[in-house]
Protein backbone atom coordinates (compact mmCIF):
# COMPACT_ATOMS: atom_id res chain seq x y z
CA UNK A 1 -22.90 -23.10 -0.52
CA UNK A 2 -20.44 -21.24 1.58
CA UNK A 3 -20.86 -16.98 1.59
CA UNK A 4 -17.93 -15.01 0.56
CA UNK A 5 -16.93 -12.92 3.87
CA UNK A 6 -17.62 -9.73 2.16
CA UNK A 7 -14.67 -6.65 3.73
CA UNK A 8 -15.89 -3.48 5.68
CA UNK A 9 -14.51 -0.16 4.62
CA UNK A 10 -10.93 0.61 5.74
CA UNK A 11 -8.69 3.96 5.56
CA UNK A 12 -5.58 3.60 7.70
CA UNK A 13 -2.82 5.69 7.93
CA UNK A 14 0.41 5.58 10.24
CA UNK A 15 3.32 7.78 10.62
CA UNK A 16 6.44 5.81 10.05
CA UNK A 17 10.26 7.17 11.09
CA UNK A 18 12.75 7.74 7.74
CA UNK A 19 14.78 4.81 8.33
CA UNK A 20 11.49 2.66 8.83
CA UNK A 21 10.45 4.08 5.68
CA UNK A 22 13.50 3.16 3.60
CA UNK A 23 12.95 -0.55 4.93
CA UNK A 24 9.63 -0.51 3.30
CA UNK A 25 10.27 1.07 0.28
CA UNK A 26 13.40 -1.34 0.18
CA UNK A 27 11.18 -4.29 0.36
CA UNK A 28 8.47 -3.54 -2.04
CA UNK A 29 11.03 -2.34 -4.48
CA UNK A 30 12.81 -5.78 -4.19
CA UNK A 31 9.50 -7.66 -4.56
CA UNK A 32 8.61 -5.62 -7.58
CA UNK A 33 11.25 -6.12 -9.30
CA UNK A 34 11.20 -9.60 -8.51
CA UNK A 35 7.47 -10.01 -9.72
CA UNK A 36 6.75 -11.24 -5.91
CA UNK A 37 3.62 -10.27 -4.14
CA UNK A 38 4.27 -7.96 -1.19
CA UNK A 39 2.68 -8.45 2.50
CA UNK A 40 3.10 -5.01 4.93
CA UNK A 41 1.62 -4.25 8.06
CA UNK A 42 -0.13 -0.84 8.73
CA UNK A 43 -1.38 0.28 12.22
CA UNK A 44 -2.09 -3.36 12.95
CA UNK A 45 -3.55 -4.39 9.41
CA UNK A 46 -2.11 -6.65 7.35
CA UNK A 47 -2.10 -6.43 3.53
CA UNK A 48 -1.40 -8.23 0.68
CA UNK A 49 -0.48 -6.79 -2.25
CA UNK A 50 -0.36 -9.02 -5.51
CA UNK A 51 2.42 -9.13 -8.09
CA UNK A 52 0.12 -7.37 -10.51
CA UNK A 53 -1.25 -4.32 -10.18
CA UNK A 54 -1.94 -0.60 -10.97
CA UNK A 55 0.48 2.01 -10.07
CA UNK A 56 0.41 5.59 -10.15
CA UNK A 57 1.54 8.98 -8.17
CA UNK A 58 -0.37 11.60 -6.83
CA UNK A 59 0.57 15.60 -6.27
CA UNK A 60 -1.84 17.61 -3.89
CA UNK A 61 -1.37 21.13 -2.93
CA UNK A 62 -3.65 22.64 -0.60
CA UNK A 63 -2.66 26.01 0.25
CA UNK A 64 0.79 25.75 1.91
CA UNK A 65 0.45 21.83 2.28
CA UNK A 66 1.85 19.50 -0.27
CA UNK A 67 1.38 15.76 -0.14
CA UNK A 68 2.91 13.00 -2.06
CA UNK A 69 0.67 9.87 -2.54
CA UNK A 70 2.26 6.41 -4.31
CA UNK A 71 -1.16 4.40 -4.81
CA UNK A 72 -1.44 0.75 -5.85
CA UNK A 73 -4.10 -0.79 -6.79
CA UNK A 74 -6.22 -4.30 -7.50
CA UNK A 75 -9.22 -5.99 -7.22
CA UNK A 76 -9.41 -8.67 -4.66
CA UNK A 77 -11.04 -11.70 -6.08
């Protein structure tokens, strides 16, 4: 019986320009809307995002930093 390749522990995070932004946001939007699954690249790592899935936004404030976080989530099976 053939072992299910189990996946290490990943954060990545890149810096993208506004306009390369937009595209992205553009794109996921699109395939959202469209119930689609969603494949982006990130620092070299390629994801796939599902049609269905959890959604939320996060606020942090730390002192005089603020961050914005849009977080989707599922359960690769």
């Amino acid at each position: 019986m053939a072992q299910k390749k189990t996946k290490s522990k990943l954060d990545v995070e890149k810096k993208y320009t506004i306009m390369q932004t937009v595209a992205k946001l553009r794109r996921l939007a699109d395939s959202l809307e469209q119930g689609k699954a969603f494949r982006i690249q990130i620092a070299g790592e390629r994801v796939y995002i599902p049609a269905k899935i959890d959604f939320n936004i996060e606020h942090e404030r730390e002192g005089k930093n603020e961050e914005v976080e849009f977080q989707f989530k599922w359960l690769n099976e």
